[in-house]
C-alpha atoms as a PDB file:
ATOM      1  CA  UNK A   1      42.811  -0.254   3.586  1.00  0.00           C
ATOM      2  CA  UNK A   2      41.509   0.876   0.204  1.00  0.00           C
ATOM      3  CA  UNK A   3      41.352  -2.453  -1.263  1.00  0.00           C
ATOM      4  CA  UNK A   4      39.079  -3.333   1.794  1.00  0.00           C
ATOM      5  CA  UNK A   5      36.806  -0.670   1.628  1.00  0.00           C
ATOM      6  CA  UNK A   6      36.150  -1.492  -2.002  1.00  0.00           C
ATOM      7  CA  UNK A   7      35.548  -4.930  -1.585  1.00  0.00           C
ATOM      8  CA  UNK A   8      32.829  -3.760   0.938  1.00  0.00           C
ATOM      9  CA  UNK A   9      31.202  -1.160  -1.606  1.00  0.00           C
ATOM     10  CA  UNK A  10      31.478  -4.010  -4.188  1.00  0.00           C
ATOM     11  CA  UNK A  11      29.391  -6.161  -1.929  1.00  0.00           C
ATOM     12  CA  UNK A  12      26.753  -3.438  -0.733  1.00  0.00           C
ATOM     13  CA  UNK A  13      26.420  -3.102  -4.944  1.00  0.00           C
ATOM     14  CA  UNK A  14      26.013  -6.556  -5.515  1.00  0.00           C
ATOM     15  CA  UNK A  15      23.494  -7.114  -2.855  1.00  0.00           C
ATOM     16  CA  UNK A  16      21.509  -3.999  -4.455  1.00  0.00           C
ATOM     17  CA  UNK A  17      21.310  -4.780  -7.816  1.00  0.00           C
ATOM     18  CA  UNK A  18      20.333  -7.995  -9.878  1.00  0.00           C
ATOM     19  CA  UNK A  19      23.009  -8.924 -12.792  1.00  0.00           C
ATOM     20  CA  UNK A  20      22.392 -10.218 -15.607  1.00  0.00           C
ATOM     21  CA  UNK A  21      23.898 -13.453 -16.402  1.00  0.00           C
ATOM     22  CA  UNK A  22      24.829 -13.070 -20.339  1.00  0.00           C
ATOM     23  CA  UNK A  23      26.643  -9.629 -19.818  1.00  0.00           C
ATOM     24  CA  UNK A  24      27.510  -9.039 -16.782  1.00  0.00           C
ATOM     25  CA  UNK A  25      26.886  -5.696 -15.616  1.00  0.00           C
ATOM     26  CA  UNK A  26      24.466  -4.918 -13.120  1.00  0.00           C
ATOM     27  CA  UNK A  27      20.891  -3.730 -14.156  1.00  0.00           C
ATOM     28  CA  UNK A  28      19.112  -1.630 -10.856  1.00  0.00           C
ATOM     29  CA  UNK A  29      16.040  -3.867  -9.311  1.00  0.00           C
ATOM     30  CA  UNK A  30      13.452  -1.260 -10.007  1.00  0.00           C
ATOM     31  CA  UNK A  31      10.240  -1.699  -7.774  1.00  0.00           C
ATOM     32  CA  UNK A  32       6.863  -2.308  -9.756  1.00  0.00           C
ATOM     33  CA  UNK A  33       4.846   1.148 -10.913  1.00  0.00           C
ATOM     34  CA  UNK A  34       1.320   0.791  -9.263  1.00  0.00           C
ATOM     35  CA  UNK A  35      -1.288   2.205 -10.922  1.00  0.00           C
ATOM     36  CA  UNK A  36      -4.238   0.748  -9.516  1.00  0.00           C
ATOM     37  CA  UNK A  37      -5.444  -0.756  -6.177  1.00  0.00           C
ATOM     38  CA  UNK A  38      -8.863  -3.020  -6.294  1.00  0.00           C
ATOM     39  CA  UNK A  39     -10.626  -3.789  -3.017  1.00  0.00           C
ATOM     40  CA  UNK A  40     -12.877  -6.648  -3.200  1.00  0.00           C
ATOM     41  CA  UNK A  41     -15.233  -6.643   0.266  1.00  0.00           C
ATOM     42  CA  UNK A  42     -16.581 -10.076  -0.170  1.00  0.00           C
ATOM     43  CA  UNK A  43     -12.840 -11.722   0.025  1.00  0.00           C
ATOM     44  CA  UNK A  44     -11.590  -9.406   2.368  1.00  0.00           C
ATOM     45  CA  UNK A  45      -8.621  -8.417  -0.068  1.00  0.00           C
ATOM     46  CA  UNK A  46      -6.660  -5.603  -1.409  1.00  0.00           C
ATOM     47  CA  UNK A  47      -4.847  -5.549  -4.828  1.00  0.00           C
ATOM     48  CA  UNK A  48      -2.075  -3.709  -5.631  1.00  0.00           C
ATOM     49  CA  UNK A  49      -2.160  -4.049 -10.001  1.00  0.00           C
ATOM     50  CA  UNK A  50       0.361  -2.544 -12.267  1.00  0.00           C
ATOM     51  CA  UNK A  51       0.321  -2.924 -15.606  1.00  0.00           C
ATOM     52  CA  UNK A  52      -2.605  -4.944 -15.698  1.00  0.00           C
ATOM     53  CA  UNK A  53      -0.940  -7.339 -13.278  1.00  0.00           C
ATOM     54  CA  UNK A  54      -1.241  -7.847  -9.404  1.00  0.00           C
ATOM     55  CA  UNK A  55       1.863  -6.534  -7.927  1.00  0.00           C
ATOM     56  CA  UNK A  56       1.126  -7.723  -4.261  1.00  0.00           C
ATOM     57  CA  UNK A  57      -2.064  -8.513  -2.485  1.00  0.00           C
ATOM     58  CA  UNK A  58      -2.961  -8.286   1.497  1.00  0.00           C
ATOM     59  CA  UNK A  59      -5.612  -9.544   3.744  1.00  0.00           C
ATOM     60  CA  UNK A  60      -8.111  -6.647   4.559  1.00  0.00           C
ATOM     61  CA  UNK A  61     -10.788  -6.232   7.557  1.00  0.00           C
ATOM     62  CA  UNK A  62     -13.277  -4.064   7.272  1.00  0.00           C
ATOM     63  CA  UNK A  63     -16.063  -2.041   9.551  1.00  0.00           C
ATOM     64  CA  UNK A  64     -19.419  -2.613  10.020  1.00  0.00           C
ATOM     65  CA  UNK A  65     -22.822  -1.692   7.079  1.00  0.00           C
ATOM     66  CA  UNK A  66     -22.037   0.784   5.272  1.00  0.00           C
ATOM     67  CA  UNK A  67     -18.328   1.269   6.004  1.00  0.00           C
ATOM     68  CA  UNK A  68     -15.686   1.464   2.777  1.00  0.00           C
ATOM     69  CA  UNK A  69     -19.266   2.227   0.263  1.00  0.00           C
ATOM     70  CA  UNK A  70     -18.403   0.460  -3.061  1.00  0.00           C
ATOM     71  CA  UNK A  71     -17.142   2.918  -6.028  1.00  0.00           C
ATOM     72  CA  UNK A  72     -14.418   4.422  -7.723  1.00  0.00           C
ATOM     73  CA  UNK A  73     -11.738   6.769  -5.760  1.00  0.00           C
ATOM     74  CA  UNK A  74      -8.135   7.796  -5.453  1.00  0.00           C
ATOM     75  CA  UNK A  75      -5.914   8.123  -2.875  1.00  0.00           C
ATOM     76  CA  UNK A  76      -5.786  12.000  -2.192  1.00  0.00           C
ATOM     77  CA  UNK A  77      -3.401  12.159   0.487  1.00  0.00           C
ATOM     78  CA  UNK A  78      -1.531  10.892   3.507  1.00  0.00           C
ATOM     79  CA  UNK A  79      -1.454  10.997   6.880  1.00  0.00           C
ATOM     80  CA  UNK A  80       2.089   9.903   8.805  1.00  0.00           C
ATOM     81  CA  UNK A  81       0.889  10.770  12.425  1.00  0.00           C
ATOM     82  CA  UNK A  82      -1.983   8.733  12.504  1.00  0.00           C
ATOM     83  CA  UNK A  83      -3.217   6.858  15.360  1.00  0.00           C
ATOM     84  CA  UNK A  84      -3.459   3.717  12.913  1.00  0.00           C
ATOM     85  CA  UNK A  85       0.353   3.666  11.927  1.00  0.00           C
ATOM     86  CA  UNK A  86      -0.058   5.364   8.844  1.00  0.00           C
ATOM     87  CA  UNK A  87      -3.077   6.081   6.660  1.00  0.00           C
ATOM     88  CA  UNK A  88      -3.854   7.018   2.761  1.00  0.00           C
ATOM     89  CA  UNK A  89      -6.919   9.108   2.624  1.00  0.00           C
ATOM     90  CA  UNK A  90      -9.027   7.933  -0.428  1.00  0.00           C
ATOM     91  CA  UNK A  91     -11.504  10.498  -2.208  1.00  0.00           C
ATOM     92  CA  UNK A  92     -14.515   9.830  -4.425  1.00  0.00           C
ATOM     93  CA  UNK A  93     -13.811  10.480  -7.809  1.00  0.00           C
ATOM     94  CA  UNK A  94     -16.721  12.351  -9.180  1.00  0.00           C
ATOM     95  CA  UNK A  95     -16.752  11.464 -12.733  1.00  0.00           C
ATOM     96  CA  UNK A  96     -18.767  14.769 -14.244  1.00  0.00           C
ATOM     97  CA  UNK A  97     -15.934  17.072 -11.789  1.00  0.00           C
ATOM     98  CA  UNK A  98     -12.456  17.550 -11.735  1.00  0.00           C
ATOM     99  CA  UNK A  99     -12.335  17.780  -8.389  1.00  0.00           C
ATOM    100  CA  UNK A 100     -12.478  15.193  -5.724  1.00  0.00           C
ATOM    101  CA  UNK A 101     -14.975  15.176  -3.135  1.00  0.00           C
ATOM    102  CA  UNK A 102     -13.427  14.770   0.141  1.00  0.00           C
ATOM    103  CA  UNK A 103     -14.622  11.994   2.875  1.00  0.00           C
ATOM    104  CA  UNK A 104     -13.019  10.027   5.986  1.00  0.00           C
ATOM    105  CA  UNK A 105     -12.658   7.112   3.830  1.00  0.00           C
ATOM    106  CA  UNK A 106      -8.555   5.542   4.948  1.00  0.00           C
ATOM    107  CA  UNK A 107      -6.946   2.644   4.196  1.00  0.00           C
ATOM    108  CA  UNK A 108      -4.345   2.439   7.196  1.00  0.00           C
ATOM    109  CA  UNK A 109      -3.134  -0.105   9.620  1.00  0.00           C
ATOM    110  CA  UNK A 110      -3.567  -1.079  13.279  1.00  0.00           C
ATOM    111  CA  UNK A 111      -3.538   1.338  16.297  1.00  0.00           C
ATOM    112  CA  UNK A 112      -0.420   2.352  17.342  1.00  0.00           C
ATOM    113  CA  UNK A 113      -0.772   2.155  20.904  1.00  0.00           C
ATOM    114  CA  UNK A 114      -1.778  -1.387  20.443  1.00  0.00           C
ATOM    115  CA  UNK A 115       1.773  -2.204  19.772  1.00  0.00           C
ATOM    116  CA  UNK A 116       2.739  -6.207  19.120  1.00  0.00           C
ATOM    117  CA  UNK A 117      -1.333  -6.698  20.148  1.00  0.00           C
ATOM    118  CA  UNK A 118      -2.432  -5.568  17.168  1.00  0.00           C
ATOM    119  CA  UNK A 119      -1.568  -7.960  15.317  1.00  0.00           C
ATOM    120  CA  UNK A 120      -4.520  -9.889  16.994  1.00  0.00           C
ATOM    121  CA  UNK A 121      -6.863  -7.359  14.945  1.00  0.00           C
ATOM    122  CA  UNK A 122      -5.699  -8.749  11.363  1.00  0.00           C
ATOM    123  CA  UNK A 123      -8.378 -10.582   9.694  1.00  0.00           C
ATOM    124  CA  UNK A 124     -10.930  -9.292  11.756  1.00  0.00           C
ATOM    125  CA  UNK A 125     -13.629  -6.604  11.011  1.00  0.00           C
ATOM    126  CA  UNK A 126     -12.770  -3.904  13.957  1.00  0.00           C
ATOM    127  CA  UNK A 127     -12.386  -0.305  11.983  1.00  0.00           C
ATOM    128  CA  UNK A 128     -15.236   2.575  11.269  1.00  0.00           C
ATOM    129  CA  UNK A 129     -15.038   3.820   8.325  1.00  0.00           C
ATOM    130  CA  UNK A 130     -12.111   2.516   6.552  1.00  0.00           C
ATOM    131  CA  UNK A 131      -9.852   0.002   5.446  1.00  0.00           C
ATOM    132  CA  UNK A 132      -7.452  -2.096   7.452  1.00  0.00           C
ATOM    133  CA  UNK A 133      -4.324  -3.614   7.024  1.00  0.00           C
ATOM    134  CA  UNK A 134      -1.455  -5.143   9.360  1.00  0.00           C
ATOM    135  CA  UNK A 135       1.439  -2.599   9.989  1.00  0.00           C
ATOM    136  CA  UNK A 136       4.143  -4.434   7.836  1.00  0.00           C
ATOM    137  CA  UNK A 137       1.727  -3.867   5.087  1.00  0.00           C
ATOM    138  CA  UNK A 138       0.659  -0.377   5.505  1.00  0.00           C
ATOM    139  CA  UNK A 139       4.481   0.375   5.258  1.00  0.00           C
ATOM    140  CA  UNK A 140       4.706  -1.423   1.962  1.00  0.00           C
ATOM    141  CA  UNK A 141       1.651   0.184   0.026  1.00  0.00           C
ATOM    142  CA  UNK A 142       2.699   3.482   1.635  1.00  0.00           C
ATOM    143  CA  UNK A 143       6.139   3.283  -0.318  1.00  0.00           C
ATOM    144  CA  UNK A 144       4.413   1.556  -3.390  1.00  0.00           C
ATOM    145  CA  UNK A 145       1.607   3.781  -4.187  1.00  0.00           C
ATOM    146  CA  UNK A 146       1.718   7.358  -5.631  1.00  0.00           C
ATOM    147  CA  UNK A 147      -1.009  10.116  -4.283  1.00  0.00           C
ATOM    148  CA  UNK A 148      -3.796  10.479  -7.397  1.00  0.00           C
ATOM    149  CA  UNK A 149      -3.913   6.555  -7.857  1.00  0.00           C
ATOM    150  CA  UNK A 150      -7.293   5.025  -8.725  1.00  0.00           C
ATOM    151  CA  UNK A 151      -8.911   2.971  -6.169  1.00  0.00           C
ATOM    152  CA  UNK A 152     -11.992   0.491  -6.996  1.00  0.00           C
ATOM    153  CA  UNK A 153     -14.277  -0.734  -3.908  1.00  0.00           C
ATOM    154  CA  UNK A 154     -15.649  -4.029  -4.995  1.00  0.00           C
ATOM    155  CA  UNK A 155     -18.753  -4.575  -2.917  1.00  0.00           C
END
């Protein structure tokens, strides 16, 4: 019974970890540091960068005039009970204070309530006010990106 329950834990580890093929032993898969996200309007796209290199990118949609104004911010918070699956609040950075001005700026993803229909929403330009990804995404940049990271909106 032992013997079976470590061959089990040896093949939970293995699928966990990557090895490396000169030595052997396992080295963890660590997940990419983001330190960045870039929003460009006119493509409709949202850049996760680390390190100077893009990490992941997603397919954004976008309000009406004047929604998601171009300029520096950083995500200031986050919001698990929102109607829109899940939401980062983003902040304008004012560069002459150390404190951020606050705003209704989000980047989150489709209604809840919409359920499986939402998914009909990606791609198009339906929020006020924010910044709009598909559900499957919001959960990734949620678990990638750290409250206080820098956010440029590319007009």
């Amino acid at each position: 019974m032992k013997s079976a329950a470590a061959v089990c834990f040896s093949v939970a580890l293995a699928n966990t970890r990557a090895f490396d093929d000169n030595s052997g032993y396992p080295w963890p898969i660590l997940l990419p540091r983001v330190d960045k996200l870039v929003v460009d309007k006119a493509r409709r796209r949202l850049t996760l960068m680390g390190r100077g290199r893009v990490v992941r990118s997603y397919r954004i949609s976008l309000g009406g005039e004047g929604s998601a104004p171009a300029g520096r911010y950083v995500v200031a918070g986050r919001n698990p009970k929102s109607p829109f699956h899940l939401a980062l609040r983003l902040a304008r950075q004012a560069p002459s204070a150390p404190e951020r001005a606050g705003g209704s700026l989000q980047l989150h993803g489709t209604p809840d309530w919409l359920g499986p229909l939402g998914a009909a929403l990606h791609g198009s330009d339906w929020t006020t006010g924010g910044i709009a990804v598909a559900n499957d995404h919001i959960e990734d940049i949620w678990n990638l990106v750290t409250d206080g990271t820098p956010v440029v909106i590319r007009p």
